[in-house]
Protein backbone atom coordinates (compact mmCIF):
# COMPACT_ATOMS: atom_id res chain seq x y z
CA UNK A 1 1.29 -39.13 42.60
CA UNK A 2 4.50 -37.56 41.22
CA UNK A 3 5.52 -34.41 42.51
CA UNK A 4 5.01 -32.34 39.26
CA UNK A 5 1.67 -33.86 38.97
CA UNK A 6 0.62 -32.79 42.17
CA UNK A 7 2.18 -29.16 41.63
CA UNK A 8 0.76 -28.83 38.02
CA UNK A 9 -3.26 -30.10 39.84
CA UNK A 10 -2.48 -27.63 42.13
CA UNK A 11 -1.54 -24.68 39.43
CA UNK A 12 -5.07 -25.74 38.05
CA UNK A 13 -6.42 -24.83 41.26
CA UNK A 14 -5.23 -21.70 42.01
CA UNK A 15 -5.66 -20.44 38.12
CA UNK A 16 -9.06 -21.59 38.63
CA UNK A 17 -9.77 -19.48 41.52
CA UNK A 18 -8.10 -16.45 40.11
CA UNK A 19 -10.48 -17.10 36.36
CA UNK A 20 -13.56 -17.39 37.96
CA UNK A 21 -12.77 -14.16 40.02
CA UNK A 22 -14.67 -12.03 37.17
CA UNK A 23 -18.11 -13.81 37.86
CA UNK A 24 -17.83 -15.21 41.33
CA UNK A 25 -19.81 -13.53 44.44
CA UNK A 26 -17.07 -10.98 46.33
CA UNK A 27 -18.17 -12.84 49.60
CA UNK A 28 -18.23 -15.87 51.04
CA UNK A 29 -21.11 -17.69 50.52
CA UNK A 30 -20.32 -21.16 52.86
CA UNK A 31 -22.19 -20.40 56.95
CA UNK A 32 -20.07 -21.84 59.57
CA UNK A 33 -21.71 -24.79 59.72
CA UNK A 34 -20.78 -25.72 56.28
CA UNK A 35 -17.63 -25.35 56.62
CA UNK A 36 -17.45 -27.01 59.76
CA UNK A 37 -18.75 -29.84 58.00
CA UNK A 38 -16.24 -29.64 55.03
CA UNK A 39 -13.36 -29.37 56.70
CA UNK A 40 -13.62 -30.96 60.14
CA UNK A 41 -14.45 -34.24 61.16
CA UNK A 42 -12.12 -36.67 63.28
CA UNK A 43 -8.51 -36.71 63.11
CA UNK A 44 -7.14 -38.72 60.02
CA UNK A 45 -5.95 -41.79 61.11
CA UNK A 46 -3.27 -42.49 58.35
CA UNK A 47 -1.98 -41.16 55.54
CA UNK A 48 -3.71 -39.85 52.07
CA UNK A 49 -2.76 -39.30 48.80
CA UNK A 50 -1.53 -35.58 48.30
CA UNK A 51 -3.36 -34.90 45.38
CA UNK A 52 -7.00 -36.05 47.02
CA UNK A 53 -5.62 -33.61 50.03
CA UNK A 54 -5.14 -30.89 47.58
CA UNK A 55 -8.50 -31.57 45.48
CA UNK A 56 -10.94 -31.68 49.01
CA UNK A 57 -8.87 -28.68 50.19
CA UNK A 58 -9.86 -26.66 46.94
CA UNK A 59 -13.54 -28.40 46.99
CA UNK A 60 -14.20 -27.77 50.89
CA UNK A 61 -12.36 -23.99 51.04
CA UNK A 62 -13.93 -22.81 48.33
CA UNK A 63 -16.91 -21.34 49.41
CA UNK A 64 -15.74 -20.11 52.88
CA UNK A 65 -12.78 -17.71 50.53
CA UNK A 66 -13.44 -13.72 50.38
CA UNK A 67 -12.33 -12.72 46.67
CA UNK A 68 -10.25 -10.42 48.21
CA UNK A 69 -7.71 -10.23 45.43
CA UNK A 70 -10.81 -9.45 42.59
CA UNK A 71 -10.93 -6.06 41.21
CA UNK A 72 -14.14 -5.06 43.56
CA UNK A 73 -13.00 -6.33 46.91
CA UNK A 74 -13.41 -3.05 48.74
CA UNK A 75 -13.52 -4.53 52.88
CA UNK A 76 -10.82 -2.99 54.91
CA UNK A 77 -7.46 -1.88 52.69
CA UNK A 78 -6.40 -4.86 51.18
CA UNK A 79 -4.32 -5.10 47.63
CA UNK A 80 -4.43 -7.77 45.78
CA UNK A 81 -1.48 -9.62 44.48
CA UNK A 82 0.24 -8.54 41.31
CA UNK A 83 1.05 -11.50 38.79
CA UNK A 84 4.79 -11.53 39.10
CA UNK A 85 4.30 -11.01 43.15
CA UNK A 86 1.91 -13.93 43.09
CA UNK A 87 4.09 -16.05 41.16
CA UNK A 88 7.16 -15.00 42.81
CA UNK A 89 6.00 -15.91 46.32
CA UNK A 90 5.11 -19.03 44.87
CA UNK A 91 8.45 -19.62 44.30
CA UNK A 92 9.36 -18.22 48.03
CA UNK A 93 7.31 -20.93 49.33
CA UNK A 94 9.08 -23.56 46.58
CA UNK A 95 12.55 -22.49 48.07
CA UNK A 96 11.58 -22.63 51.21
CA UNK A 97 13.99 -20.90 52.62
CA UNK A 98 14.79 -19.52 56.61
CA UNK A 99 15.43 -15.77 55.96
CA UNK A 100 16.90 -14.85 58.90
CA UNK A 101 20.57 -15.48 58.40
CA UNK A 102 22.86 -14.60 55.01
CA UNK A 103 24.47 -18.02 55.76
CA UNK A 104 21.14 -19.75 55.35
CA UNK A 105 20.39 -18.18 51.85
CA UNK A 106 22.53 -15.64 50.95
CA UNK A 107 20.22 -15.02 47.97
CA UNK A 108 16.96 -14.02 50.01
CA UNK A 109 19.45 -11.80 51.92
CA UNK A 110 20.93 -10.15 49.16
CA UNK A 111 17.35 -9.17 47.86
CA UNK A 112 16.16 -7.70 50.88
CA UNK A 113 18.49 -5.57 51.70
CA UNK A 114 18.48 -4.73 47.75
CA UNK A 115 14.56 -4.44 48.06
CA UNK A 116 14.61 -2.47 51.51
CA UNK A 117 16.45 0.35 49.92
CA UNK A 118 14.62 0.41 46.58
CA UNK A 119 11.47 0.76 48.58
CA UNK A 120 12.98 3.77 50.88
CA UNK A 121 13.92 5.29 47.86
CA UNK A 122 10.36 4.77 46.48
CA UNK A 123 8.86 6.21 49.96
CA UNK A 124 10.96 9.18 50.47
CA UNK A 125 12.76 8.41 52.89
CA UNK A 126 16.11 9.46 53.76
CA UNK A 127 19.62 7.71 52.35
CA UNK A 128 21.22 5.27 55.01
CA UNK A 129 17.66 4.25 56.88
CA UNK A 130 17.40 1.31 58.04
CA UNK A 131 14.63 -1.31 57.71
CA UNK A 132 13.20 -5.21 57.80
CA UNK A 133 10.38 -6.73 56.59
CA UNK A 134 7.93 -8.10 58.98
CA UNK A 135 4.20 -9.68 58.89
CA UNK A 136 2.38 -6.76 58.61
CA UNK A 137 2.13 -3.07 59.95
CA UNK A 138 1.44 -3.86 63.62
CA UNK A 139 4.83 -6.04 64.03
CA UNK A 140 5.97 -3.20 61.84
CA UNK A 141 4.56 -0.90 64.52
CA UNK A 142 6.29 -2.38 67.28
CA UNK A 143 9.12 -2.75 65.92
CA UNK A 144 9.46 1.05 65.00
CA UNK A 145 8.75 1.63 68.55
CA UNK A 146 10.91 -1.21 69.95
CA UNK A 147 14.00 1.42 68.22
CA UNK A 148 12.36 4.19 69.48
CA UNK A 149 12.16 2.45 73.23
CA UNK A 150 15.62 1.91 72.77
CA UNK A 151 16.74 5.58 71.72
CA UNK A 152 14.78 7.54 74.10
CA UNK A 153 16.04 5.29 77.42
CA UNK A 154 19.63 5.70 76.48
CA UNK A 155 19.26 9.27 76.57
CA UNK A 156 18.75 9.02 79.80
CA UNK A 157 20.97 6.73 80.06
CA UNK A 158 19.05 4.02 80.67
CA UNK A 159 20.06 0.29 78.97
CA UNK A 160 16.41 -1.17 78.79
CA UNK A 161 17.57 -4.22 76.82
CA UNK A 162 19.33 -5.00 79.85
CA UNK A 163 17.40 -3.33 82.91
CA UNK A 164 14.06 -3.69 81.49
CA UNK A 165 11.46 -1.41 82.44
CA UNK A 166 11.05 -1.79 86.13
CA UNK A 167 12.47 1.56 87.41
CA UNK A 168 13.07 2.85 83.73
CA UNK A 169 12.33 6.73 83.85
CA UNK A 170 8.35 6.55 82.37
CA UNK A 171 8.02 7.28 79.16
CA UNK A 172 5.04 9.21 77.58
CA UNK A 173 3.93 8.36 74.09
CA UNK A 174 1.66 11.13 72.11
CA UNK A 175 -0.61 10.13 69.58
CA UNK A 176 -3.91 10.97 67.92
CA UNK A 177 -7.63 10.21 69.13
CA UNK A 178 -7.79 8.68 66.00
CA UNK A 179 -4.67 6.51 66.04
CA UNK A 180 -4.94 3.02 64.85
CA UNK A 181 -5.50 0.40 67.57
CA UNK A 182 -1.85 -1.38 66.39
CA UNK A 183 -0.21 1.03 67.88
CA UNK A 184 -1.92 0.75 71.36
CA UNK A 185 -1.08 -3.28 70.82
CA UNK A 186 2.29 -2.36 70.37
CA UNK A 187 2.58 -0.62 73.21
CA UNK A 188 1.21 -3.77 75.56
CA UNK A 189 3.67 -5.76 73.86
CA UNK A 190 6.40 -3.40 74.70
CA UNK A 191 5.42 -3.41 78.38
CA UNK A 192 4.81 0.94 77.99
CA UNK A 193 1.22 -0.14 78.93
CA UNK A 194 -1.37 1.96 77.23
CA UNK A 195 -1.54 4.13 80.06
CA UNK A 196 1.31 5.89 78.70
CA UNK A 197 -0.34 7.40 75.68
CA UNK A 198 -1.48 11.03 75.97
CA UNK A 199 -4.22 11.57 73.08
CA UNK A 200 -4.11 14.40 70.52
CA UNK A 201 -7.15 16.60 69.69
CA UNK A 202 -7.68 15.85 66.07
CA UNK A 203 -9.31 17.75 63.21
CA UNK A 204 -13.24 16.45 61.50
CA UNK A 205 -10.76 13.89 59.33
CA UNK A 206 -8.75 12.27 61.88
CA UNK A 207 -5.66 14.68 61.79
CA UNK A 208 -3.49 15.40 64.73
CA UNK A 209 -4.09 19.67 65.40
CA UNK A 210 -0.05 20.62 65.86
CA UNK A 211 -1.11 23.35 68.20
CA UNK A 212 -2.54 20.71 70.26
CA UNK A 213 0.44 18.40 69.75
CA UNK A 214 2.38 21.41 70.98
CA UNK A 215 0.11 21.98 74.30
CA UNK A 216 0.88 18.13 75.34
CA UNK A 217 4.11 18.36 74.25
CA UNK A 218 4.37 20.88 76.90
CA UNK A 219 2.39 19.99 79.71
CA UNK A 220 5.29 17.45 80.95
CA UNK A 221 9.06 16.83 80.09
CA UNK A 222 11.06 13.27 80.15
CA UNK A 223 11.14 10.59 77.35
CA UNK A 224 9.01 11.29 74.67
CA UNK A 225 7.54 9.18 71.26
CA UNK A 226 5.32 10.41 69.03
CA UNK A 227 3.23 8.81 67.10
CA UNK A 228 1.72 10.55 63.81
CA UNK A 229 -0.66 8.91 61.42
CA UNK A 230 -0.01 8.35 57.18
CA UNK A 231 -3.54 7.61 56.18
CA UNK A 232 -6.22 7.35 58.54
CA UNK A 233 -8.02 4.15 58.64
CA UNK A 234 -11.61 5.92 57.82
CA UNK A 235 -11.05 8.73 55.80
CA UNK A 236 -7.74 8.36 54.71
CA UNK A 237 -6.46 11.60 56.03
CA UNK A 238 -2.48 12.20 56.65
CA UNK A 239 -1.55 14.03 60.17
CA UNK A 240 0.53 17.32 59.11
CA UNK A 241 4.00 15.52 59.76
CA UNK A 242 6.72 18.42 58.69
CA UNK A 243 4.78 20.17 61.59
CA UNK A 244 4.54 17.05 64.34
CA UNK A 245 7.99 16.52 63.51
CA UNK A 246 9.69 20.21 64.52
CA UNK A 247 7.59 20.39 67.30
CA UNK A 248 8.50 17.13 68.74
CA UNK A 249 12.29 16.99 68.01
CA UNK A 250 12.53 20.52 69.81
CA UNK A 251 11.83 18.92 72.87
CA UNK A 252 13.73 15.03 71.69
CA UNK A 253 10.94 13.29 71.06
CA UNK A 254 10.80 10.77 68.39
CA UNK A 255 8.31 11.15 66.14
CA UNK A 256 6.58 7.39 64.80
CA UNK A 257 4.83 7.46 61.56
CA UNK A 258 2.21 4.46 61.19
CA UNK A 259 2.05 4.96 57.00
CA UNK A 260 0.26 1.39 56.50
CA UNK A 261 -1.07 2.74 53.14
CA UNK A 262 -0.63 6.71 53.06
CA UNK A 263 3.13 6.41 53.09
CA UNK A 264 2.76 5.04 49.63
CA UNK A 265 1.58 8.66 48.50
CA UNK A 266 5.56 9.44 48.78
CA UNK A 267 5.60 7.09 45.67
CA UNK A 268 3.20 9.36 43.16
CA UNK A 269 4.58 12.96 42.28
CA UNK A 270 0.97 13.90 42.25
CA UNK A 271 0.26 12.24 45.71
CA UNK A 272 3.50 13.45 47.17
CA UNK A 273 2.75 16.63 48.50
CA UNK A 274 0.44 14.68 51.19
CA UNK A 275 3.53 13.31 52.90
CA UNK A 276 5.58 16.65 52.26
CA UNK A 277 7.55 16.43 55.76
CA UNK A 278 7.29 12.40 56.28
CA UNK A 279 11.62 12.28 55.84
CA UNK A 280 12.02 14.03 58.69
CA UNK A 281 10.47 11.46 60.85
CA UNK A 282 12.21 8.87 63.49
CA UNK A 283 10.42 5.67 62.23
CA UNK A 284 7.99 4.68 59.62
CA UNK A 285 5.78 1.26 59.30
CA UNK A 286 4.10 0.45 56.30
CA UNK A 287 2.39 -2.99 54.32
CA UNK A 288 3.61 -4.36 51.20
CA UNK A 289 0.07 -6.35 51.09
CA UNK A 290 -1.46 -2.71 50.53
CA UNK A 291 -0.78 -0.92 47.81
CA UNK A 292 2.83 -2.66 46.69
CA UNK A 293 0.40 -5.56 45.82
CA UNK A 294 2.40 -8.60 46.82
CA UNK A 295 0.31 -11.38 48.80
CA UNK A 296 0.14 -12.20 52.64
CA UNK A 297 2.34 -11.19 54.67
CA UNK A 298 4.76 -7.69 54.15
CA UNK A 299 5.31 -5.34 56.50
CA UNK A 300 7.63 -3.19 56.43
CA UNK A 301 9.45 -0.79 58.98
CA UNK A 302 12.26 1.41 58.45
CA UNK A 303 14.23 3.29 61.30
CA UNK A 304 16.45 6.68 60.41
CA UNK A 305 18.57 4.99 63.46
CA UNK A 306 20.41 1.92 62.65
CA UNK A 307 22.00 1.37 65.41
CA UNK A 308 18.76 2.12 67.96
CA UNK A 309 16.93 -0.17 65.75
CA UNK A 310 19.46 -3.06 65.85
CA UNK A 311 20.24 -2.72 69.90
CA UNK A 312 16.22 -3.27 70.32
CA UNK A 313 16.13 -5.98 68.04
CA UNK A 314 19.54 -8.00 67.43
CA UNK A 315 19.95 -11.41 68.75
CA UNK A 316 23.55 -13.15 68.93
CA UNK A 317 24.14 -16.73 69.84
CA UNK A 318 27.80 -19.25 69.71
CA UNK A 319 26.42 -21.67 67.26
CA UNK A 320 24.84 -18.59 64.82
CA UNK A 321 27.29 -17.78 61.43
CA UNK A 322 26.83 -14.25 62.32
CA UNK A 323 27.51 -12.55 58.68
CA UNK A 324 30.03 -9.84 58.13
CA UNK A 325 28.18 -6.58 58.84
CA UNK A 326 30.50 -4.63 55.99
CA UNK A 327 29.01 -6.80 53.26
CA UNK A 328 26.65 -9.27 54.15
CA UNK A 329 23.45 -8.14 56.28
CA UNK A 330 21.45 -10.87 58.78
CA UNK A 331 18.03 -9.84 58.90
CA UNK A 332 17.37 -11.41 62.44
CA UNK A 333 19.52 -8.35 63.30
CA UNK A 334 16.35 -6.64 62.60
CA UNK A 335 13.42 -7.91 62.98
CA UNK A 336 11.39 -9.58 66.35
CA UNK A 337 11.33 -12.99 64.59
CA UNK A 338 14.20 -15.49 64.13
CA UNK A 339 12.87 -17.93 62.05
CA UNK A 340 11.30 -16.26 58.86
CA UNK A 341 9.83 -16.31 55.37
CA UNK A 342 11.67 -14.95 52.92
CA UNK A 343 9.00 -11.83 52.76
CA UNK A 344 11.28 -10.10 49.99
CA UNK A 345 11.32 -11.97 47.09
CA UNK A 346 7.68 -11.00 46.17
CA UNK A 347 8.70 -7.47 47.13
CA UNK A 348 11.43 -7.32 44.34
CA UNK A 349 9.13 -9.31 41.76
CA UNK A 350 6.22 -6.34 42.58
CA UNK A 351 9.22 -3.56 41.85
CA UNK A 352 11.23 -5.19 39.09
CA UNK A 353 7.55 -5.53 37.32
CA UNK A 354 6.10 -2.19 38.15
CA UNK A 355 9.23 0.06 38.43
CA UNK A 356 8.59 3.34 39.82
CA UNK A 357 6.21 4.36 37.22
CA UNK A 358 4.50 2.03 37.14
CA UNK A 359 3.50 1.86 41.49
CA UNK A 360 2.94 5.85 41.31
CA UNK A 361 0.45 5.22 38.32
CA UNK A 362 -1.05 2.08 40.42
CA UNK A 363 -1.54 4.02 43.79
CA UNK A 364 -2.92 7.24 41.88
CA UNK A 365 -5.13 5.06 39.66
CA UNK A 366 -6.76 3.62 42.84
CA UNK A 367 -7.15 7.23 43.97
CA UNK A 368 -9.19 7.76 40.96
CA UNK A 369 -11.74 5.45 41.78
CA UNK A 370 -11.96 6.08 45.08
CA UNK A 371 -12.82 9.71 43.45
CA UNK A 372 -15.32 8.10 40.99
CA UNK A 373 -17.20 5.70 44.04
CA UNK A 374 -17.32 9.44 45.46
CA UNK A 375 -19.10 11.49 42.44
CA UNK A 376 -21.18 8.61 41.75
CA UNK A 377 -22.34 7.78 44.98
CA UNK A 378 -22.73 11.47 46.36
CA UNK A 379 -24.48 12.49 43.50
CA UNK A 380 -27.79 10.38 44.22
CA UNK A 381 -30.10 12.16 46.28
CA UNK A 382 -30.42 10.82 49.72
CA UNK A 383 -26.50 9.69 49.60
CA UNK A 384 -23.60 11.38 51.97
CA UNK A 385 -20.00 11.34 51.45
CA UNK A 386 -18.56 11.86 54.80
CA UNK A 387 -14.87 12.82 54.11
CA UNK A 388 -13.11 14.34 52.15
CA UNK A 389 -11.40 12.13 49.62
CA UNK A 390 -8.00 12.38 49.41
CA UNK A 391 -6.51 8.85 49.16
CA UNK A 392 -8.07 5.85 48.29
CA UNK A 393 -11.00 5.66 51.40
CA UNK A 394 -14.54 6.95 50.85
CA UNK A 395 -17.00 6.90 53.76
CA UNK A 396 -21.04 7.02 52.80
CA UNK A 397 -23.76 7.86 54.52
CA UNK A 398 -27.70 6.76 53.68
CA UNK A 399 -30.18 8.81 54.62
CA UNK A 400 -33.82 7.57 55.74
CA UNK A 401 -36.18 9.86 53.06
CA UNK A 402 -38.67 9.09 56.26
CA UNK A 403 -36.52 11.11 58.31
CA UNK A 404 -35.85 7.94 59.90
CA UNK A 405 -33.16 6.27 61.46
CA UNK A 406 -30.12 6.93 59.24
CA UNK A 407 -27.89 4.59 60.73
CA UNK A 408 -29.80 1.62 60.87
CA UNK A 409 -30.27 2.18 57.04
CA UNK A 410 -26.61 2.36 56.52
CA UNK A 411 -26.16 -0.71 58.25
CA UNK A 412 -28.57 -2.29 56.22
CA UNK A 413 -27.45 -1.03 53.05
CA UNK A 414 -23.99 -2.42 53.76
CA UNK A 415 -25.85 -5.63 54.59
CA UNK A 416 -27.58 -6.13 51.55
CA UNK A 417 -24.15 -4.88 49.26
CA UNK A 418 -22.33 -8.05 51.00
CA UNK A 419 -25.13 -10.42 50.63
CA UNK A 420 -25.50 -9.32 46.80
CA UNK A 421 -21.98 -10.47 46.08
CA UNK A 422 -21.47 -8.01 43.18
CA UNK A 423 -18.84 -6.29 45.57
CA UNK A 424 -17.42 -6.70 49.04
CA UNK A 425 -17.11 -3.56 51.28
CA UNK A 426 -17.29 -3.05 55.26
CA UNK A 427 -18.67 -0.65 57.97
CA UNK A 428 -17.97 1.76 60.32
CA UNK A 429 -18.42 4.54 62.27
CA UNK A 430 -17.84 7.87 61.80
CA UNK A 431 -17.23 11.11 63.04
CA UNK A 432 -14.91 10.32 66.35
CA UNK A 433 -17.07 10.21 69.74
CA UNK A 434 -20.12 9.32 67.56
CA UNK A 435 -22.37 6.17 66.97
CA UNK A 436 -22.65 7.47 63.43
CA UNK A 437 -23.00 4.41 61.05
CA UNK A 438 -21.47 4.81 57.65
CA UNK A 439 -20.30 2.88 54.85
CA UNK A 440 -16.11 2.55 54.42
CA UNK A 441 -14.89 1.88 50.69
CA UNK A 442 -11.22 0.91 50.47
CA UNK A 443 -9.56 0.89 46.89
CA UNK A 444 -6.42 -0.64 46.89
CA UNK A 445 -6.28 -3.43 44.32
CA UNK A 446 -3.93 -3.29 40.88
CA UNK A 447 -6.71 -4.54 39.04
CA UNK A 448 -9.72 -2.23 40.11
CA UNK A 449 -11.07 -1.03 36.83
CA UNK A 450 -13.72 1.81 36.03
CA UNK A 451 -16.01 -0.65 35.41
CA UNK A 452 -15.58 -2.47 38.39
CA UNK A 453 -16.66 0.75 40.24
CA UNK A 454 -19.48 1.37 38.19
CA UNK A 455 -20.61 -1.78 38.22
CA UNK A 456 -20.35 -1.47 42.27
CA UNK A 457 -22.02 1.41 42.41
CA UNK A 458 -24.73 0.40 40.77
CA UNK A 459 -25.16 -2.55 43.18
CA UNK A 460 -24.76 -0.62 45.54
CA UNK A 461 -27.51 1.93 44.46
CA UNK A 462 -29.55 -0.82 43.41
CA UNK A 463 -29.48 -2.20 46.99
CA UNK A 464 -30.32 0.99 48.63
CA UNK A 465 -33.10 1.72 46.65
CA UNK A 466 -34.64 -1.88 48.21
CA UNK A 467 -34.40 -0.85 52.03
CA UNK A 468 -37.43 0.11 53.43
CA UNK A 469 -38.30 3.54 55.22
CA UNK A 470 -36.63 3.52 59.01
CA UNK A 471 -40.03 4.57 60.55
């Protein structure tokens, strides 16, 4: 088979996939076994055609595949991809190109460092940050706190790129109860251990209390990170950052913001005043794959300290073309990996598409619905909304009209909703220090529609009203 054969049966697949989105269950619908079946077996002992490959890849995947990029895929925060991001990280993966050095492809370079400063300007941030695209928000994560490592160590004039850690003055990081666990993984790859963390009293929606930010701040001097939260993982709440920040730069901390979808509230003028104080900040990590809409994977970090940023994370060899720092930008200067896909090209497809209007109207129009699953839902009798929704996460609670147990209905609502297939959404629990089961609805996807939420909610009413009394 030709190679534009095999691309063009391939194109059928994938347009195929994304048609039948519409009518499709949200779910999976293969079990293990199934798949097992379908895509195991012994190791192939020659060769096979590429387009059979292709065909029993689409056949045998199939049914195992989360719709995660249709319009009511509400599990976790996940965006879906926009049609000129999709089609432009096709073309990444056409190209095929090692991102990492200018002299590789000095077009993917160009690009990001032309997409890494549209998107701080689209975030807030300040002029002059600096910034690298990475596989998602946890390498984003560490590598905002890889910089902030860095900075904090040389004030005390400590080289840990060199020294390491072993005798390193101890370094105390500050964040939330209701942090996200990436940054505790990003402090075990960082060797800090998460014995360093001392944990914030936060509010009844996740957010950091600066009063009690400012009582741990106090109890203890030496080198101090802060880590502040842009959109809590639950309820979608946003720690007060103007305030974390002047408390924690009066005593040289660096404050950390983990924004994997809440820093996109900078974007919207209506959203905005959420983030009011995020500029002021050390570090911020964020996800393309949220709400910029471009597919798997696009992280993104951004450090108001160059030169911190690029001592923690630069890598210089004899045989490297090492590009001219006045005019041509490496990105393995900042970023953990060497060896890289070209993350930005779908980036600047999502931005040239949208254009700022365009991403505020897409992050506020997910707000909306998030809002709508809200009024709908909470207006049933027998139905809880458990935060207060100010982003794009609602959390639901079903309550046993026995006087049963309320959580084990919950759990069995959200059950049912994922074995209907009309929608996909996950669980959790909630408040903090509770066993409190509730339902978590994520809106995040460009092509979420009113009546894709009303069409959800009424699956997911439907499916509640079928539970049985928790006697």
């Amino acid at each position: 088979m030709d190679l534009r054969t095999l691309l063009d049966r391939t194109a059928a697949h994938a347009a195929g996939f994304l048609e039948g989105l519409a009518e499709r269950p949200v779910g999976p619908t293969a079990t293990l076994g199934q798949l097992q079946k379908a895509l195991g077996g012994p190791l192939p002992a020659g060769p096979s055609d590429p387009g059979q490959v292709v065909d029993e890849l689409a056949a045998a995947a199939e049914p195992g595949l989360s719709a995660c990029p249709s319009g009511r895929y509400f599990g976790f925060v996940i965006g879906g991809g926009l049609p000129a991001a999709l089609a432009a990280d096709w073309l990444t993966a056409t190209w095929d190109q090692n991102a990492g050095l200018y002299a590789i492809s000095p077009a993917a370079a160009v690009v990001e460092d032309v997409t890494g400063r549209w998107l701080a300007e689209l975030l807030g941030l300040p002029p002059g940050v600096s910034f690298a695209f990475v596989t998602g928000c946890q390498m984003a994560n560490f590598t905002g706190l890889a910089a902030a490592r860095h900075h904090v160590l040389a004030a005390e004039e400590w080289d840990v790129e060199t020294l390491g850690l072993a005798g390193a003055p101890p370094i105390r990081v500050l964040a939330g109860e209701e942090r996200h666990v990436s940054i505790d993984r990003a402090l075990r790859y960082l060797g800090l251990g998460t014995a360093s963390l001392r944990v914030v009293e936060v509010d009844g929606q996740g957010r950091m209390r600066p009063a009690a930010l400012e009582a741990t701040l106090a109890e203890a001097g030496g080198p101090t990170i802060v880590c502040a939260q842009v959109g809590n993982v639950n309820t979608g709440a946003v720690d007060p950052v103007g305030l974390i920040c002047d408390a924690a730069h009066q005593v040289g901390a660096w404050v950390h913001v983990d924004g994997a979808f809440g820093l996109w509230a900078g974007a919207s003028p209506s959203l905005a005043h959420l983030v009011e104080g995020v500029a002021q900040a050390d570090s911020w990590a964020t996800d393309g794959h949220k709400w910029l809409n471009v597919p798997y994977d696009s992280g993104l970090v951004f450090t108001a300290h160059p030169p911190a940023h690029q001592a923690a994370l630069a890598v210089t060899a004899s045989y490297l073309m090492h590009a001219d720092e006045d005019s041509r930008r490496d990105a393995a200067m900042w970023t953990p990996e060497f060896s890289r896909r070209a993350r930005a090209f779908p980036a600047w497809a999502a931005i040239r598409s949208l254009g700022r209007s365009g991403i505020a109207e897409l992050v506020e129009r997910c707000c909306a619905h998030a809002r709508r699953f809200a009024d709908r839902l909470g207006g049933q009798p027998g139905v809880e909304v458990c935060n207060e929704v100010v982003l794009n996460q609602v959390l639901v609670r079903f309550l046993d009209p026995a006087g049963g147990d309320h959580d084990a209905r919950t759990r069995e609502v959200v059950r049912r909703v994922q074995e209907d297939g009309t929608c996909w959404l996950s669980g959790s629990i909630w408040p903090p220090g509770t066993n409190q089961a509730v339902m978590r609805i994520s809106v995040s996807n460009w092509s979420t529609s009113e009546d894709d939420v009303d069409r959800s909610v009424d699956a997911i009413l439907r499916c509640a009203q079928s539970v049985p009394e928790m006697k």
